[in-house]
Protein backbone atom coordinates (compact mmCIF):
# COMPACT_ATOMS: atom_id res chain seq x y z
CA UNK A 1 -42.15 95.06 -18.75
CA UNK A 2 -44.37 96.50 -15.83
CA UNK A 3 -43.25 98.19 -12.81
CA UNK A 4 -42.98 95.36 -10.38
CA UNK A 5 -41.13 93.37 -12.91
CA UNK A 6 -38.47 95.89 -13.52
CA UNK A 7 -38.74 96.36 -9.46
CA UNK A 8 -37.91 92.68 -8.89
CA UNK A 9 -34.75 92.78 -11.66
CA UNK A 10 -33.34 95.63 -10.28
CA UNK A 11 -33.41 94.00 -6.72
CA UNK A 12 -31.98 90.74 -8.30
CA UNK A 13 -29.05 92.77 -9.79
CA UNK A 14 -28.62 94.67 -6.59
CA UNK A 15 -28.73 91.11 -4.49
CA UNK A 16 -26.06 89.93 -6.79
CA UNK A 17 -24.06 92.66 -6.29
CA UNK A 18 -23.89 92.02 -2.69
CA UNK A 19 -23.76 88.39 -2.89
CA UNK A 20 -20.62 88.47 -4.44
CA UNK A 21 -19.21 91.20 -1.84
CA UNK A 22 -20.11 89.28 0.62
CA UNK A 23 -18.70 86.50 -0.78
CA UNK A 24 -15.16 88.55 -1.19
CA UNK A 25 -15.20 89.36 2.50
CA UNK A 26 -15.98 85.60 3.80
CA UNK A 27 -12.79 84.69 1.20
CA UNK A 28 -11.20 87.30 3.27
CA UNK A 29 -12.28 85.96 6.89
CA UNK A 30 -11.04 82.76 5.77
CA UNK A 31 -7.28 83.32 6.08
CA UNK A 32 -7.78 85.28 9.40
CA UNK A 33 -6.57 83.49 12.53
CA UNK A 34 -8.95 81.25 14.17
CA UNK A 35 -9.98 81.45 17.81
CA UNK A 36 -8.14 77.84 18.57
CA UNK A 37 -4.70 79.54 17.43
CA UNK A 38 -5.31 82.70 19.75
CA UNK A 39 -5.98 80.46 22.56
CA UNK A 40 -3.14 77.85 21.58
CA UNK A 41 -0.54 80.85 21.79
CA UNK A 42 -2.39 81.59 24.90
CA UNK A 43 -1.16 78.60 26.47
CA UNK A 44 2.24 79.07 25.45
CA UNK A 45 2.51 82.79 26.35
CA UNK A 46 1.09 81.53 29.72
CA UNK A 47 3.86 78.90 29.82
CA UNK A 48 6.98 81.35 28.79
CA UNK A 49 5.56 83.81 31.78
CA UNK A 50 5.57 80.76 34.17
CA UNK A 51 9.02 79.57 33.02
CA UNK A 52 10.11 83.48 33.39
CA UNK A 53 9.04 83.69 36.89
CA UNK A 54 10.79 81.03 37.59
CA UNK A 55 14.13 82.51 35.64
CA UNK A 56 13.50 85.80 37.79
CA UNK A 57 13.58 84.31 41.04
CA UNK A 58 16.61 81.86 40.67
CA UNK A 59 18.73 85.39 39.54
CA UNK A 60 17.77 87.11 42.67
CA UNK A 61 18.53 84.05 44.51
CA UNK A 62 21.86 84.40 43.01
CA UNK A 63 22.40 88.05 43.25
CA UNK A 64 21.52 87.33 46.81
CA UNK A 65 24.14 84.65 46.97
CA UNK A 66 26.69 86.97 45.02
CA UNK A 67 26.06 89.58 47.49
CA UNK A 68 26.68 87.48 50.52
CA UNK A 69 29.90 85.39 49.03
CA UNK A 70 31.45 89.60 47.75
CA UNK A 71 31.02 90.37 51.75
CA UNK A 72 32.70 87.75 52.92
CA UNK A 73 35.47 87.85 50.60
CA UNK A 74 35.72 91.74 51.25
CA UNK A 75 35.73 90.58 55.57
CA UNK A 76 38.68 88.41 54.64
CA UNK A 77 40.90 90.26 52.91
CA UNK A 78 40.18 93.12 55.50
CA UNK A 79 41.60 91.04 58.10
């Protein structure tokens, strides 16, 4: 076998090699989340925040309330 010949077979073997490595890491990459579920739970994490804000404000609004219906009460048993 010449030079070249044994040249080419060794860069076969090596392409092999990293064929099949690459071929491990794309089996890999395959159970990895997709883009479509990051934005999916996106959406929802957008939604819960929304829904939160919402939460937030109707407590203070009733802390408020709490507040004002505790000074009263306090006004008429003072008098």
């Amino acid at each position: 076998m010449d030079e070249v010949t044994q040249a080419i077979n060794h860069f076969s073997v090596l392409m092999e090699d990293q064929n099949a490595k690459l071929n491990a890491v794309l089996e890999q990459l395959g159970d990895l989340p997709k883009i479509q579920d990051f934005r999916r739970l996106e959406g929802k994490v957008d939604s819960i925040d929304q829904r939160l804000g919402t939460v937030e404000a109707a407590v203070k609004a009733t802390n408020r309330d709490l507040t004002a219906l505790d000074q009263r009460v306090t006004g008429l048993e003072a008098a």
